[in-house]
N, C-alpha and C. Protein backbone atom coordinates (compact mmCIF):
# COMPACT_ATOMS: atom_id res chain seq x y z
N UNK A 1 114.04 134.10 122.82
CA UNK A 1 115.35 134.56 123.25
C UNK A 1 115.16 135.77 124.15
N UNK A 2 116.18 135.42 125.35
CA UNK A 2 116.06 136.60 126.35
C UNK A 2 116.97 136.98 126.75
N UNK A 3 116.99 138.85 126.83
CA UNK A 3 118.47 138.96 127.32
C UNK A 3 118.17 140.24 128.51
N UNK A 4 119.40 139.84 129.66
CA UNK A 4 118.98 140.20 130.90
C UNK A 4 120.04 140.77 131.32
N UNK A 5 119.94 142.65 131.63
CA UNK A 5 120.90 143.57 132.20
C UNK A 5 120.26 143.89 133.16
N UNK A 6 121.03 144.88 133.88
CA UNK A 6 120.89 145.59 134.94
C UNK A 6 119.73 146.57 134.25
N UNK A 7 119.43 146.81 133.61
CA UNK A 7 118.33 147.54 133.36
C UNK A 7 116.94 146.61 132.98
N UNK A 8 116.69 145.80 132.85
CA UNK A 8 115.50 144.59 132.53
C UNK A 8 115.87 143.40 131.45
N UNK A 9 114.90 142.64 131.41
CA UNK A 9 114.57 141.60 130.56
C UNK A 9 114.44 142.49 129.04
N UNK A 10 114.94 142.04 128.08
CA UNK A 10 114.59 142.01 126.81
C UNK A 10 114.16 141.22 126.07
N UNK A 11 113.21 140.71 125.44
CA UNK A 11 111.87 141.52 125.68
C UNK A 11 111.41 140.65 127.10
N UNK A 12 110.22 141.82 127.80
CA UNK A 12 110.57 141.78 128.71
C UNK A 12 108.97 141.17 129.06
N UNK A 13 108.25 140.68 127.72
CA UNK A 13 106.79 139.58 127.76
C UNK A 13 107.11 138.60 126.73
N UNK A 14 106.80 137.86 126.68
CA UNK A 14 106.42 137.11 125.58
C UNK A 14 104.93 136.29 125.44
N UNK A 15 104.55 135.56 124.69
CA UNK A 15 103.29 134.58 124.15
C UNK A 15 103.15 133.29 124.42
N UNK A 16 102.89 132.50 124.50
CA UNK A 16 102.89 131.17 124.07
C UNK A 16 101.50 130.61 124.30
N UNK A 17 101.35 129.00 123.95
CA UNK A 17 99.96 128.75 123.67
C UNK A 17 99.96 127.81 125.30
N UNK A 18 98.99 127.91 125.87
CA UNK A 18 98.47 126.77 127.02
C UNK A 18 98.71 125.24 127.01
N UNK A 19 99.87 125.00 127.56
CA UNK A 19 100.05 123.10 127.03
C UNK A 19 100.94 123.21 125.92
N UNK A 20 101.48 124.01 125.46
CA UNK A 20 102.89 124.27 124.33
C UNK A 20 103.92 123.90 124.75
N UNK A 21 104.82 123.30 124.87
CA UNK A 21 106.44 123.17 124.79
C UNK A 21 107.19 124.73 124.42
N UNK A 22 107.77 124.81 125.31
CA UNK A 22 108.31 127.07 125.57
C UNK A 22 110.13 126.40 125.41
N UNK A 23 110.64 126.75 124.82
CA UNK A 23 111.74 126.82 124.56
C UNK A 23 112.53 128.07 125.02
N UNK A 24 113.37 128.92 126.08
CA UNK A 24 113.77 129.81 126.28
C UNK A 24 114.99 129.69 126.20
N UNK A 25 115.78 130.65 125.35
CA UNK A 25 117.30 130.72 125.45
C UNK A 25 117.41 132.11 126.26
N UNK A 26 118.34 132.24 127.24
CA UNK A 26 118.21 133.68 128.13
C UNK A 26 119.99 134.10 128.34
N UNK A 27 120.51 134.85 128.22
CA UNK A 27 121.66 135.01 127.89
C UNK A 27 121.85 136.73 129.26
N UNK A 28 122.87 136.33 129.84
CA UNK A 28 123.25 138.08 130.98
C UNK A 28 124.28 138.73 130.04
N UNK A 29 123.64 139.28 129.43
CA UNK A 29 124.60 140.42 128.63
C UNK A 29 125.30 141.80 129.21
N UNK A 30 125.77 141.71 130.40
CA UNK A 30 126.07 142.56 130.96
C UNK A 30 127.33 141.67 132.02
N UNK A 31 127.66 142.68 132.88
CA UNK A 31 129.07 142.08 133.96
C UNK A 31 128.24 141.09 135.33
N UNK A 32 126.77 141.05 135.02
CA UNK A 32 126.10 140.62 136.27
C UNK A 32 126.23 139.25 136.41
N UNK A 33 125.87 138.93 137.34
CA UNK A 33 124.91 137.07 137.58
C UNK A 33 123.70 137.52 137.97
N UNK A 34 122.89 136.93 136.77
CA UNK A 34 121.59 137.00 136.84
C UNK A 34 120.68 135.69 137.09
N UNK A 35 119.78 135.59 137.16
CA UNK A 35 118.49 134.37 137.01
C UNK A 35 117.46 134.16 136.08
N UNK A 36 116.63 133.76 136.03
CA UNK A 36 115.22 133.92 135.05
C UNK A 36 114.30 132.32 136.48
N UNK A 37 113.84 133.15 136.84
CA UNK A 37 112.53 132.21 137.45
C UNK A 37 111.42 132.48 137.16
N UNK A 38 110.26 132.26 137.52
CA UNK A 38 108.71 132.24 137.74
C UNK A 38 108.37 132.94 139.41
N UNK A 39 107.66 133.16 139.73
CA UNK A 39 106.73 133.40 141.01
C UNK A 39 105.46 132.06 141.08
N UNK A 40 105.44 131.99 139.92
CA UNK A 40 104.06 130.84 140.23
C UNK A 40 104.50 129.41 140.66
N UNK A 41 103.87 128.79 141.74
CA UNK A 41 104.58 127.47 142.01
C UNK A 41 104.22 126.32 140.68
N UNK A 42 103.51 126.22 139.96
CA UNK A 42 103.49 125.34 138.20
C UNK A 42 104.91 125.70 138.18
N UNK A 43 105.38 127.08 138.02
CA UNK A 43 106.56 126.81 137.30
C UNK A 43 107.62 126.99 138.17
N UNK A 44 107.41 126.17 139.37
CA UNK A 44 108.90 126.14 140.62
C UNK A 44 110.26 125.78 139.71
N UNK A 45 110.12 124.82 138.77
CA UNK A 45 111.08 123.80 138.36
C UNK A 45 111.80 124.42 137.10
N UNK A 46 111.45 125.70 136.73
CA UNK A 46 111.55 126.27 135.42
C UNK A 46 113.01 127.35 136.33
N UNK A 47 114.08 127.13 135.79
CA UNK A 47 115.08 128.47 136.90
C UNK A 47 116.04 128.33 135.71
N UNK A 48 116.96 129.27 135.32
CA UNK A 48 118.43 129.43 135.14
C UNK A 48 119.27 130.39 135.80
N UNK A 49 120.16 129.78 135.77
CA UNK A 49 121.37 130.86 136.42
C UNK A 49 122.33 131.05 135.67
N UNK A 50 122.65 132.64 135.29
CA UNK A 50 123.64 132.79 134.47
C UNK A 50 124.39 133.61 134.55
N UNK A 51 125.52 133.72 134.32
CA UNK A 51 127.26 134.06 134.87
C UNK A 51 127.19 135.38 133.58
N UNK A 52 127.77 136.32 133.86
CA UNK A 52 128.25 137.57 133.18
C UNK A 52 128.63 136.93 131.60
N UNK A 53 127.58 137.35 130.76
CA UNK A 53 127.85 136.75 129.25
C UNK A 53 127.35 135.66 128.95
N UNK A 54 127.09 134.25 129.89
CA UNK A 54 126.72 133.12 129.64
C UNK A 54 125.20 133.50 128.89
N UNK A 55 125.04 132.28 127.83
CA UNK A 55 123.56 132.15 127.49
C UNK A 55 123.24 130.81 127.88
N UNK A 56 122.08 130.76 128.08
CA UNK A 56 121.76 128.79 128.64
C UNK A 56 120.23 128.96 128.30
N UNK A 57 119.65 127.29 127.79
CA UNK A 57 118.54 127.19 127.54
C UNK A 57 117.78 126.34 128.37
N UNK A 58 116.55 126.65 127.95
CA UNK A 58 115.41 125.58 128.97
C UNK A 58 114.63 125.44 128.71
N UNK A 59 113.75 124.29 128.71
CA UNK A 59 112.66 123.59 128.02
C UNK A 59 111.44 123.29 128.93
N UNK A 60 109.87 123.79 128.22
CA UNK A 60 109.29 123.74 129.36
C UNK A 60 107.91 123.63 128.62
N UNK A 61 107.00 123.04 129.87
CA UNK A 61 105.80 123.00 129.20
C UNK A 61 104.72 124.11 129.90
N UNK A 62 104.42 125.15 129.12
CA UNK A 62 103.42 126.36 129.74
C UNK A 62 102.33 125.35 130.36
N UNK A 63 101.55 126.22 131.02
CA UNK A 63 100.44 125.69 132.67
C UNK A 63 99.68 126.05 131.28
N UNK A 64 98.57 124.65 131.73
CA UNK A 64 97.38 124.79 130.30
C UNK A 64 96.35 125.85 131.11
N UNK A 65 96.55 126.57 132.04
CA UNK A 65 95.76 127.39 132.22
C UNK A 65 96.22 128.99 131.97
N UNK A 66 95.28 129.24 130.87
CA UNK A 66 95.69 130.54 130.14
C UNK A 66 96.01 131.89 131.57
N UNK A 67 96.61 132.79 131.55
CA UNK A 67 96.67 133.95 132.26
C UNK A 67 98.20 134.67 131.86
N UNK A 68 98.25 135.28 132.85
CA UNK A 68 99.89 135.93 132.84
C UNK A 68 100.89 135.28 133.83
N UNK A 69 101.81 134.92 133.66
CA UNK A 69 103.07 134.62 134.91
C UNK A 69 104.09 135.27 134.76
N UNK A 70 104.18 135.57 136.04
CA UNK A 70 105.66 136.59 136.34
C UNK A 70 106.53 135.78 136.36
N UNK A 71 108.13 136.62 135.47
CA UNK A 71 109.24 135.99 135.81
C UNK A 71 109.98 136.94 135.91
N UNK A 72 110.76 136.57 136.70
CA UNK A 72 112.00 137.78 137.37
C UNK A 72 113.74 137.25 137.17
N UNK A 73 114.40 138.19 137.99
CA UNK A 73 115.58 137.90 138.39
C UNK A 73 115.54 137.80 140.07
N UNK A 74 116.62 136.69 140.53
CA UNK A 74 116.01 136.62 141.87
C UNK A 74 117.03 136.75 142.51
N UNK A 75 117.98 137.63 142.08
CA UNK A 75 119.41 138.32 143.08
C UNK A 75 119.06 138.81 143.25
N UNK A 76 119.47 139.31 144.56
CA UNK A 76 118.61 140.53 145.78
C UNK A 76 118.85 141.68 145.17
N UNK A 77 118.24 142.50 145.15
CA UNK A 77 117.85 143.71 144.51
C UNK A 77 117.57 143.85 143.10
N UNK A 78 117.84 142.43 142.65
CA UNK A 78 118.12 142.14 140.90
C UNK A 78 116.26 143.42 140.43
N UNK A 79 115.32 142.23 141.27
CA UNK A 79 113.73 142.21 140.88
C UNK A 79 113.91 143.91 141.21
N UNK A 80 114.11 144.48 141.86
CA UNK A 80 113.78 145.77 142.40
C UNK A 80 113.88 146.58 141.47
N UNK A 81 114.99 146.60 141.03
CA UNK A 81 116.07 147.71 139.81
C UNK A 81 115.22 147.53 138.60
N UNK A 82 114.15 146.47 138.35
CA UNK A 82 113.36 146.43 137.16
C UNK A 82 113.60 144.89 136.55
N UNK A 83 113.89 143.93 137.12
CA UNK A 83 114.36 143.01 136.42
C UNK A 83 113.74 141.76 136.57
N UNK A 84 112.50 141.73 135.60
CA UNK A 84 111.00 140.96 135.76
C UNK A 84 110.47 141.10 134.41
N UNK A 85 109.27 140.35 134.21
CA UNK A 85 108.72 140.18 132.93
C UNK A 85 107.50 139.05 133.18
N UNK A 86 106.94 139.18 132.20
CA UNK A 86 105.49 138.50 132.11
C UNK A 86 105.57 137.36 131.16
N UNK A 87 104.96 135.97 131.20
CA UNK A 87 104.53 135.15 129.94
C UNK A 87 102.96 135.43 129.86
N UNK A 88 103.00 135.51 129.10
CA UNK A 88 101.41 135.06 128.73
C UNK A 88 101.08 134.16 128.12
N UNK A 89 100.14 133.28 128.76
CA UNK A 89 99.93 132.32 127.61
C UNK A 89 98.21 132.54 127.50
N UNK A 90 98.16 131.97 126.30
CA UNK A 90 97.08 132.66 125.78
C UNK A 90 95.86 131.11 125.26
């Protein structure tokens, strides 16, 4: 579970295993429209968009290659103001 203000991602890493099924519920708890994407092209297909309050989920299978991937918010200035986060899969 993720929740996304004008001040960052909460929490703003998480874990998972290489080749796992990632379940994310991500919710904009604030007055914004926010996003949740990736930077890495594996996870082009992984996006939500969510409306001031909405929560929405998404189902996904982590890259069986262990490292870190960035995920952000991708309203313009969203990423700038702090609004990004890491998976790790491990």
């Amino acid at each position: 579970k993720l929740e996304v203000t004008a001040q960052g991602f909460t929490p703003n890493t998480f874990t998972v295993k290489a080749g796992d099924k990632v379940v994310v519920a991500a919710k904009s708890a604030d007055q914004w429209v926010h996003t949740f994407v990736f930077d890495d092209p594996k996870l082009a297909d992984v996006s939500l968009g969510l409306a001031s309050q909405e929560t929405r989920g998404i189902t996904f299978f982590a890259p069986k290659e262990k490292g870190e991937y960035k995920f952000f918010c991708n309203v313009p200035g969203h990423r700038e103001r702090g609004e990004e986060g890491v998976m790790q899969v491990k």
